[in-house]
C-alpha atoms as a PDB file:
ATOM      1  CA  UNK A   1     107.616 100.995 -88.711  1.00  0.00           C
ATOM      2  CA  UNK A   2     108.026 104.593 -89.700  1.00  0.00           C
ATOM      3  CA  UNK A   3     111.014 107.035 -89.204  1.00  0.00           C
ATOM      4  CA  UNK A   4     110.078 109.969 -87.628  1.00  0.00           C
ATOM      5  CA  UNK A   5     112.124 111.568 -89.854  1.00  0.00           C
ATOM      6  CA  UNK A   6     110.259 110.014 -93.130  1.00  0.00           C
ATOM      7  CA  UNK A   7     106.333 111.289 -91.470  1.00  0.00           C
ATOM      8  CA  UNK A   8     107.772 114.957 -91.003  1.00  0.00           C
ATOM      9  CA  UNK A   9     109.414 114.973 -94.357  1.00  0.00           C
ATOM     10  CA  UNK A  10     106.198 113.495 -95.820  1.00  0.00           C
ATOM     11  CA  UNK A  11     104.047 116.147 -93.995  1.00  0.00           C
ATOM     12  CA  UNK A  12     105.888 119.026 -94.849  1.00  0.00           C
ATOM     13  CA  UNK A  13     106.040 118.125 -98.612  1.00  0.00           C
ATOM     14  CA  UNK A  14     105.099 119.915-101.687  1.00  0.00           C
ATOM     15  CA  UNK A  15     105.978 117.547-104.541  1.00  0.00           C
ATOM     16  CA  UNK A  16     106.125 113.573-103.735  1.00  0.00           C
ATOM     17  CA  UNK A  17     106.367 110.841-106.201  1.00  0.00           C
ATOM     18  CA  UNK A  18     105.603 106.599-106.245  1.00  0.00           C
ATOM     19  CA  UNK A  19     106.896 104.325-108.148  1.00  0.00           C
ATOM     20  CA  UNK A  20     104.764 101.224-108.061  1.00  0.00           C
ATOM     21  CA  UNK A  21     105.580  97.516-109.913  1.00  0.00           C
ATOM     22  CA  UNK A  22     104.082  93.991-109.891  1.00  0.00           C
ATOM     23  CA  UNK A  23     104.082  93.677-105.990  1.00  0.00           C
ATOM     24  CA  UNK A  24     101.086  95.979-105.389  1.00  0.00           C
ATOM     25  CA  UNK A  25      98.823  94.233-107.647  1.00  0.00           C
ATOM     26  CA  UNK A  26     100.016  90.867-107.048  1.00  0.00           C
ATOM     27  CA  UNK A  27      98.452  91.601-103.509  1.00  0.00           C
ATOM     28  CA  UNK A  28      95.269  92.219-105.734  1.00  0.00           C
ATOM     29  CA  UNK A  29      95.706  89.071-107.338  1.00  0.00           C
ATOM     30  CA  UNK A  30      96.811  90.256-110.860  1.00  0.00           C
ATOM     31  CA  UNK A  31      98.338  87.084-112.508  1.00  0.00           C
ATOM     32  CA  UNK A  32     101.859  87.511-113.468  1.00  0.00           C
ATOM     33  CA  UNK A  33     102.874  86.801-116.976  1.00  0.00           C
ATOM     34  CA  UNK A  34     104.706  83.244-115.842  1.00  0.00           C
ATOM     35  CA  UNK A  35     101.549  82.470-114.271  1.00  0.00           C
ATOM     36  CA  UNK A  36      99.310  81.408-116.808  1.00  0.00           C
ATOM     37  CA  UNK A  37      97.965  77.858-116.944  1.00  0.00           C
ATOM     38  CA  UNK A  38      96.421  75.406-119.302  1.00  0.00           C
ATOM     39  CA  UNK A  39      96.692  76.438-123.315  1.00  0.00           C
ATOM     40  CA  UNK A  40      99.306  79.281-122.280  1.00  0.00           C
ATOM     41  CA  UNK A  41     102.087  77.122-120.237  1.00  0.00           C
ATOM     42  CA  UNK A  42     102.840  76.385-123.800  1.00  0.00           C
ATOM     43  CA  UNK A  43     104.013  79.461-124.520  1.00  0.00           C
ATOM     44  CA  UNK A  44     107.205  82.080-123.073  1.00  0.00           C
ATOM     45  CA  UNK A  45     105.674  85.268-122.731  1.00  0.00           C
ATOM     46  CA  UNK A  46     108.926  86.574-125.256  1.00  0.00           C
ATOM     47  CA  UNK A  47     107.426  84.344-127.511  1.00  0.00           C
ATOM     48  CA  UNK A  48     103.624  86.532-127.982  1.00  0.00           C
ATOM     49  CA  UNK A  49     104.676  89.597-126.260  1.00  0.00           C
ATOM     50  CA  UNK A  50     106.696  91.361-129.012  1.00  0.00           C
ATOM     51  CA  UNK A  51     105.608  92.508-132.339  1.00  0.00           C
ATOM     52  CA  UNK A  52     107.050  89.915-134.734  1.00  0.00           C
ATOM     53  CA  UNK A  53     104.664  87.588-133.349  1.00  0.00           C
ATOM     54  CA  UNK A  54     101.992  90.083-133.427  1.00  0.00           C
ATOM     55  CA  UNK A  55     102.665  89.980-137.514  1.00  0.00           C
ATOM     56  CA  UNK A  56     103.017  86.627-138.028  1.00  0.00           C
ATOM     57  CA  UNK A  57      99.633  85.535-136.222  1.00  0.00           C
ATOM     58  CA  UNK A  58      97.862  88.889-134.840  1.00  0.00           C
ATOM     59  CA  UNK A  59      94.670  86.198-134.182  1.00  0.00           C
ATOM     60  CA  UNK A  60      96.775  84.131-131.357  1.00  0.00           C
ATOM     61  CA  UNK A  61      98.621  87.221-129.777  1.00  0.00           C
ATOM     62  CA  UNK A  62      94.649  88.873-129.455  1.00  0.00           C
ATOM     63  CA  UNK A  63      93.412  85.441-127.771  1.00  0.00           C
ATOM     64  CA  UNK A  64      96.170  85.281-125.114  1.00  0.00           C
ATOM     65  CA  UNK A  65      95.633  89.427-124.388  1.00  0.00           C
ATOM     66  CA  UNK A  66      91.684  88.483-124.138  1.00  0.00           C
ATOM     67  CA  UNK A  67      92.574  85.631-121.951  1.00  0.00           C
ATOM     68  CA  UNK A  68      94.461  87.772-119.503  1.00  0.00           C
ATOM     69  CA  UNK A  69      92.114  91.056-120.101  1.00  0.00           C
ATOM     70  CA  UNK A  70      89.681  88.577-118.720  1.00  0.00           C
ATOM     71  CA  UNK A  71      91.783  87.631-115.445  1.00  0.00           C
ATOM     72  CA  UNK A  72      92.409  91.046-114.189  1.00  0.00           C
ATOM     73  CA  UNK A  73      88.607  92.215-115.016  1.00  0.00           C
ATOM     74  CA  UNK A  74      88.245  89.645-112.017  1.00  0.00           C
ATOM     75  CA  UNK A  75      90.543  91.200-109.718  1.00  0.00           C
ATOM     76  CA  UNK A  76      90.299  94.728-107.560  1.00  0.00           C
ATOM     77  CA  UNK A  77      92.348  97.166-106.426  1.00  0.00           C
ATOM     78  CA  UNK A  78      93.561  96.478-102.755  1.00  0.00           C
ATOM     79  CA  UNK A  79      94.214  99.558-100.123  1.00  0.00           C
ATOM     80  CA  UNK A  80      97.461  99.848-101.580  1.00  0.00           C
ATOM     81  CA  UNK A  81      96.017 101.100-104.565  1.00  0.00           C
ATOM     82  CA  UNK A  82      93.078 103.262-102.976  1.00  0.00           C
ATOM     83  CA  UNK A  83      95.571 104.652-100.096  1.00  0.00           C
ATOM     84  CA  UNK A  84      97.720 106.335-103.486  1.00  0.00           C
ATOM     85  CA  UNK A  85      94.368 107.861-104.847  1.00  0.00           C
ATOM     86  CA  UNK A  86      93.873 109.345-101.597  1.00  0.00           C
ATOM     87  CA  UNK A  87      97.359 110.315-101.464  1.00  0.00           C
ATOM     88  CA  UNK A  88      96.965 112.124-104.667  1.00  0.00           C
ATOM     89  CA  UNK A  89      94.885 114.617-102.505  1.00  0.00           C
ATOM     90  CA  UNK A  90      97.137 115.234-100.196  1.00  0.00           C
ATOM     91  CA  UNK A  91      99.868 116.665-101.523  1.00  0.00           C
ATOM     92  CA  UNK A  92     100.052 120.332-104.037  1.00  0.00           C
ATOM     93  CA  UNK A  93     102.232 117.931-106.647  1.00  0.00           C
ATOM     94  CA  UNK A  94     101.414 114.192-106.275  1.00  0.00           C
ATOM     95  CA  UNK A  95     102.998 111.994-109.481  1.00  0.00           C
ATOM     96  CA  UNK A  96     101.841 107.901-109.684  1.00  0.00           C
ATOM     97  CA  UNK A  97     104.596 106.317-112.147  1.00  0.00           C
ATOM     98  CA  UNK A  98     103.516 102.203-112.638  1.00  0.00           C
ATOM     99  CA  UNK A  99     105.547  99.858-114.671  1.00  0.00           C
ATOM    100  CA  UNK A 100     101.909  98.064-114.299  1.00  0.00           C
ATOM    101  CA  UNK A 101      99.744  97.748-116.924  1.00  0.00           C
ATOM    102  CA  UNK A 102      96.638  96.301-115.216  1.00  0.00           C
ATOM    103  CA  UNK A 103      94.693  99.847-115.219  1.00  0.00           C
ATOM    104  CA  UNK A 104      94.159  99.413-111.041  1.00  0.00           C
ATOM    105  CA  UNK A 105      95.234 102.449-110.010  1.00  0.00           C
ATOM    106  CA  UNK A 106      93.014 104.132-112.526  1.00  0.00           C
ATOM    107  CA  UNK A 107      89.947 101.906-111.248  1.00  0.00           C
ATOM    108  CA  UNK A 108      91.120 103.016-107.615  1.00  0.00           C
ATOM    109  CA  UNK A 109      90.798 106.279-108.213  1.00  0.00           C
ATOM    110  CA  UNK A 110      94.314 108.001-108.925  1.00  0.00           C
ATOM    111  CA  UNK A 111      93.891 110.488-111.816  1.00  0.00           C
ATOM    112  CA  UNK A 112      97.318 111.878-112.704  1.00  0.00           C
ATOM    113  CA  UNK A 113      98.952 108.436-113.295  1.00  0.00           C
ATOM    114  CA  UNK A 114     102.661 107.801-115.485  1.00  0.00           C
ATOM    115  CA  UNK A 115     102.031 104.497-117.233  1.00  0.00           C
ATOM    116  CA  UNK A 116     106.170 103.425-118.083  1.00  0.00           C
ATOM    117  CA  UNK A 117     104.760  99.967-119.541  1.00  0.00           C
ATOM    118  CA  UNK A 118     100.765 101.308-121.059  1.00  0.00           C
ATOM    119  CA  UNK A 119      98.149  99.940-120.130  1.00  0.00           C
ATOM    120  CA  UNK A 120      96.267  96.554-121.273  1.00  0.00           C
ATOM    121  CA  UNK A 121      92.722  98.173-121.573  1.00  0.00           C
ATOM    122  CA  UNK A 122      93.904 100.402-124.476  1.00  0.00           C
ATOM    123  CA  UNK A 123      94.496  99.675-127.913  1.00  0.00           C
ATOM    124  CA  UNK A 124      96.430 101.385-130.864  1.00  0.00           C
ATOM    125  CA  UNK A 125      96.516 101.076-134.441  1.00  0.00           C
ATOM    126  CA  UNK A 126      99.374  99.776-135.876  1.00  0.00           C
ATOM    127  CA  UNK A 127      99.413 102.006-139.217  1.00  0.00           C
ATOM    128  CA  UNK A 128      97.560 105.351-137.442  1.00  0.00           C
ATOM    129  CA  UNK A 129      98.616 105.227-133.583  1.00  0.00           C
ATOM    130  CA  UNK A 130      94.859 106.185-133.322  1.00  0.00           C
ATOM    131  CA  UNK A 131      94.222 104.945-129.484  1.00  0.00           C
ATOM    132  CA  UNK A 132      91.071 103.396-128.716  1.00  0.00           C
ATOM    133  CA  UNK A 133      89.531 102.029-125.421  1.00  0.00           C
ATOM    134  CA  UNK A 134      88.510  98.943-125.214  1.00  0.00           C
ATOM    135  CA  UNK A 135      84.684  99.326-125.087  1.00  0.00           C
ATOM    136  CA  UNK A 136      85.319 100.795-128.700  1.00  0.00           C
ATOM    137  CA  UNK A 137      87.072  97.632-130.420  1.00  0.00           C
ATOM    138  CA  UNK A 138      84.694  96.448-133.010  1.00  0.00           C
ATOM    139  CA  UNK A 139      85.954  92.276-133.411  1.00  0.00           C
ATOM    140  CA  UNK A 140      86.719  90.910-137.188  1.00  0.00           C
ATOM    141  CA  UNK A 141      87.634  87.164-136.892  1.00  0.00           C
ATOM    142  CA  UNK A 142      89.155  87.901-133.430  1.00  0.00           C
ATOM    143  CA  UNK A 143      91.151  90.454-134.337  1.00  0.00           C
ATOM    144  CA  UNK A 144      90.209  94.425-133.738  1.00  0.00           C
ATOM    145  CA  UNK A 145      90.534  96.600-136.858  1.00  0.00           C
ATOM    146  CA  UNK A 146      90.625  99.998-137.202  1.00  0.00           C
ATOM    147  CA  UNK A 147      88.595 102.470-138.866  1.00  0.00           C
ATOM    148  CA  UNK A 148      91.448 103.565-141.105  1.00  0.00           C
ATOM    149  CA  UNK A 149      91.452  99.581-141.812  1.00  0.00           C
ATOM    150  CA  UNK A 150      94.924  98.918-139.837  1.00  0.00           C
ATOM    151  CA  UNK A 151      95.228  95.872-137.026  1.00  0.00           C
ATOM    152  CA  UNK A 152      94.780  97.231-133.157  1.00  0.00           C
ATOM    153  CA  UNK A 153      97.279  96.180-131.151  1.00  0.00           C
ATOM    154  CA  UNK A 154      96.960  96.191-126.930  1.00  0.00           C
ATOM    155  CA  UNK A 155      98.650  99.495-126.377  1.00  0.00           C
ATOM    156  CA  UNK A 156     101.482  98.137-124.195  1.00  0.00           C
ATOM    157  CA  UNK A 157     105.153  97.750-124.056  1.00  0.00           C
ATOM    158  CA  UNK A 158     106.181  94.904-125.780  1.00  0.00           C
ATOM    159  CA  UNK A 159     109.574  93.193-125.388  1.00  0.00           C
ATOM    160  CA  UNK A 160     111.993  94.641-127.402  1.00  0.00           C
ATOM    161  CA  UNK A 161     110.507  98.024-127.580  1.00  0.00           C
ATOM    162  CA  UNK A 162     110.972 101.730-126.339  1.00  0.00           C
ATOM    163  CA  UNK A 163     109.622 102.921-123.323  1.00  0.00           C
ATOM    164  CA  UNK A 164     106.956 105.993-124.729  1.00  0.00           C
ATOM    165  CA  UNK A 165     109.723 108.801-124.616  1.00  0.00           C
ATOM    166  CA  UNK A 166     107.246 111.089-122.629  1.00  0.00           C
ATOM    167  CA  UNK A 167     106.043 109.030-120.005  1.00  0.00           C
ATOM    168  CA  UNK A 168     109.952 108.234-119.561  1.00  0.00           C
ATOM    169  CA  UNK A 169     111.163 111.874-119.593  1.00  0.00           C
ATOM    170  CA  UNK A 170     108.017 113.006-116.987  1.00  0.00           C
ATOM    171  CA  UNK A 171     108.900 109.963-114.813  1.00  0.00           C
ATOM    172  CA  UNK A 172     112.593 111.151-114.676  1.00  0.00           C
ATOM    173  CA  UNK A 173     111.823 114.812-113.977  1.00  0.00           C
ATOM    174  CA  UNK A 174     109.593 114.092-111.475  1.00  0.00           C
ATOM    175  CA  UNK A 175     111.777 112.059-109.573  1.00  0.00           C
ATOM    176  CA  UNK A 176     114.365 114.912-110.302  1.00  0.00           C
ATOM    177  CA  UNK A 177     111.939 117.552-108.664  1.00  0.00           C
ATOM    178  CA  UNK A 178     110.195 115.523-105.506  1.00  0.00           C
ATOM    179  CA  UNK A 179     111.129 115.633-102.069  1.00  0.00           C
ATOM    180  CA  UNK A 180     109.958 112.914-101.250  1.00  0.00           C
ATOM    181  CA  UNK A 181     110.149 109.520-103.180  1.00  0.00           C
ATOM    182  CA  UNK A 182     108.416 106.305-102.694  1.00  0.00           C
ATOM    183  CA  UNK A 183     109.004 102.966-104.198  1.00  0.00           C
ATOM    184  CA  UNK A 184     106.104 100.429-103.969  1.00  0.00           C
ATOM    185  CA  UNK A 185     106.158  96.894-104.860  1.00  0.00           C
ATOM    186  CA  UNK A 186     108.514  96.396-107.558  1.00  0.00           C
ATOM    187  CA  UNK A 187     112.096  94.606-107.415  1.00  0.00           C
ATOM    188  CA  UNK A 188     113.787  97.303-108.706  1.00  0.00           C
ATOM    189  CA  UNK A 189     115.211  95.125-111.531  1.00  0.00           C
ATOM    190  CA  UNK A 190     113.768  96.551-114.854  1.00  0.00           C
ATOM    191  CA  UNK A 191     115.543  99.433-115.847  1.00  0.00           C
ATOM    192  CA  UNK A 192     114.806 102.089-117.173  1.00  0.00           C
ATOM    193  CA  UNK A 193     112.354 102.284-114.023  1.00  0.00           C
ATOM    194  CA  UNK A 194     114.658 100.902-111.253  1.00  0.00           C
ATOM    195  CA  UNK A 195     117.145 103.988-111.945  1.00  0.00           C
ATOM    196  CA  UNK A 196     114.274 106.424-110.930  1.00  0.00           C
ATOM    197  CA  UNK A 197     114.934 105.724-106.976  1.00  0.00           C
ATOM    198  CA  UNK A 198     118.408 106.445-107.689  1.00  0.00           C
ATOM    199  CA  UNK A 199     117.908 109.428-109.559  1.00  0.00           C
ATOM    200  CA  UNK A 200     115.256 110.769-106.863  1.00  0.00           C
ATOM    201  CA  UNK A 201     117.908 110.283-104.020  1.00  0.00           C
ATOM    202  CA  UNK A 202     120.721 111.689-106.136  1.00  0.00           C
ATOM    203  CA  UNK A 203     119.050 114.832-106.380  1.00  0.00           C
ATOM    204  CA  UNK A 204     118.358 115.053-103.363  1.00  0.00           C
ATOM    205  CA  UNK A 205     115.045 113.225-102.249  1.00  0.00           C
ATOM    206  CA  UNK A 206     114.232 111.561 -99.278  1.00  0.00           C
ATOM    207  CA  UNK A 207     113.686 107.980-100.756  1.00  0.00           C
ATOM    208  CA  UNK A 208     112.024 104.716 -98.979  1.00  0.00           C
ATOM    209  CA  UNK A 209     111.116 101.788-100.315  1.00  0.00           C
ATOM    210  CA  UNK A 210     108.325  99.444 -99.589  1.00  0.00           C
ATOM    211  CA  UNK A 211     108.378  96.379-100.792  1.00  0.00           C
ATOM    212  CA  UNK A 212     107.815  92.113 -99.030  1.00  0.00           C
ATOM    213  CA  UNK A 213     111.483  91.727 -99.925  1.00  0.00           C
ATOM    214  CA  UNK A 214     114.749  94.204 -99.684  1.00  0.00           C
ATOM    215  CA  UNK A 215     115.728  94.736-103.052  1.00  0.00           C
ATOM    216  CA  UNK A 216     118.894  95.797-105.144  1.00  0.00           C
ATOM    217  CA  UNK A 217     118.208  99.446-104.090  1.00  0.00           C
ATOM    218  CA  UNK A 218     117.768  99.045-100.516  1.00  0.00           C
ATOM    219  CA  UNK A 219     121.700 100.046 -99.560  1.00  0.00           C
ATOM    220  CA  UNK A 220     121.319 103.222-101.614  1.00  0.00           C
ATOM    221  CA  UNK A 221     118.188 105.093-100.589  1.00  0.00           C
ATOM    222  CA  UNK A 222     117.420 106.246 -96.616  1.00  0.00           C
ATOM    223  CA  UNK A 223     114.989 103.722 -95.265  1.00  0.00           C
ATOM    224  CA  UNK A 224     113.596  99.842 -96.261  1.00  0.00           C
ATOM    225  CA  UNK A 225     110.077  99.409 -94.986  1.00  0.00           C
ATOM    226  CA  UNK A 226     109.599  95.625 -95.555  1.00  0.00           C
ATOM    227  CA  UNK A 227     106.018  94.536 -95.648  1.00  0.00           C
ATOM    228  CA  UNK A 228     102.634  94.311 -98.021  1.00  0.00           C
ATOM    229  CA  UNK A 229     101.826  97.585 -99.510  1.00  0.00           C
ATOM    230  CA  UNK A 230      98.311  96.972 -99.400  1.00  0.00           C
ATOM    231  CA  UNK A 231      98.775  96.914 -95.065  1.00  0.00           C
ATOM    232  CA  UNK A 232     102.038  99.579 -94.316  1.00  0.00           C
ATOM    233  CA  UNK A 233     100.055 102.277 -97.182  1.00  0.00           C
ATOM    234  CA  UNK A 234      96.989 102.803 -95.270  1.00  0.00           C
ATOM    235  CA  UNK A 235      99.333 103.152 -92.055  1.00  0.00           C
ATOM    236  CA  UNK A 236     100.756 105.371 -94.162  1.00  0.00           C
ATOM    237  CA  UNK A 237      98.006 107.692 -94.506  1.00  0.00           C
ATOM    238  CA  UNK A 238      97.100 107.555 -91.091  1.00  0.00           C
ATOM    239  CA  UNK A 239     100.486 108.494 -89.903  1.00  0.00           C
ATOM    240  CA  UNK A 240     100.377 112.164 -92.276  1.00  0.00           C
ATOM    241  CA  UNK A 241      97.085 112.665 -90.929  1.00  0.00           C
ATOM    242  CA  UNK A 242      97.988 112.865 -87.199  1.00  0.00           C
ATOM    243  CA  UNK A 243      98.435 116.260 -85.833  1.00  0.00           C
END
């Protein structure tokens, strides 16, 4: 399953960075946003994930994020998710980026954690950017106000919007600086992110990619390790840990 090549590379490393996407928590369960049922087939997710809607009925875009807040408080993280925390130890300069905004890794135990997309548990004020978590909402009529008396929002990426320029620019130099570079569960579709692989490889990282699926990066990086991330990760971990 794994290069010797890839093991030696990973356990002579100083800096490594992962990319993960929607594959390692769909393994965990985390509903995707085309699977919602009931009230929500009714909807496209363009049509409550962007910030028009947010203005023109702040009440209904709250109720669908509380719906799904709801799902993934139900869900865990798999080993996928707990082999990267333990990665995270294992390496002088470790760097998590997720396009995920389902706050697993964080539960899992990863510390030091790029969040491309934000993360669903937060919220930010509209007016203030003042971030809050979200044991510190306080509800009016469904929808969480401020204390400078702006609307919270869920502090994610919604469609149409920029990327947060830092978490974009650390993502990039990291995968400028690594040696080696892996990318976990995600298609490899959604740019900015996708181009990280490529950027990794171009500068001269060794770059696999694990994923159920080959993807439209597979032909440009060194190796394709097809499989579940929440199974090849903790075979992963045993492999650097041989003598």
């Amino acid at each position: 399953m794994f290069s010797t090549k890839f093991i030696e590379k990973l356990k002579h490393a100083q800096k490594v960075a992962v990319l993960t996407g929607a594959g390692i928590s769909a393994e965990s369960g985390v509903p995707t946003f085309r699977g919602e049922d009931g009230l929500w087939n009714k909807f496209r997710p363009e049509e409550l994930a962007n910030f028009n809607a947010f203005q023109k009925n702040p009440k209904l875009v709250w109720e669908w994020y509380n719906y799904r807040r709801k799902l993934i408080h139900e869900v865990k993280p798999n080993p996928g998710h707990f082999a990267l925390a333990e990665m995270e130890q294992m390496f002088p300069v470790f760097t998590l980026i997720t396009q995920n905004v389902d706050n697993l890794h964080r539960v899992a135990g990863s510390q030091i954690i790029i969040e491309l997309h934000g993360n669903i548990m937060r919220n930010r004020c509209v007016d203030c950017n003042k971030i809050y978590r979200e044991i510190d909402i306080e509800f009016e009529s469904s929808v969480p106000v401020c204390r400078c008396g702006g609307l919270m929002r869920p502090d994610v990426v919604w469609f149409g919007e920029m990327l947060p320029e830092d978490a974009i620019l650390c993502a990039f130099q990291a995968a400028q600086e690594c040696e080696v570079f892996l990318s976990v569960g995600t298609s490899a579709l959604v740019q900015p992110a996708a181009s990280l692989p490529i950027e990794a490889h171009a500068s001269g990282a060794f770059v696999v990619e694990i994923n159920v699926e080959r993807t439209a990066i597979s032909r440009y990086i060194d190796e394709s390790i097809i499989g579940k991330s929440g199974e090849i990760l903790p075979l992963l971990i045993n492999k650097i840990k041989e003598k």
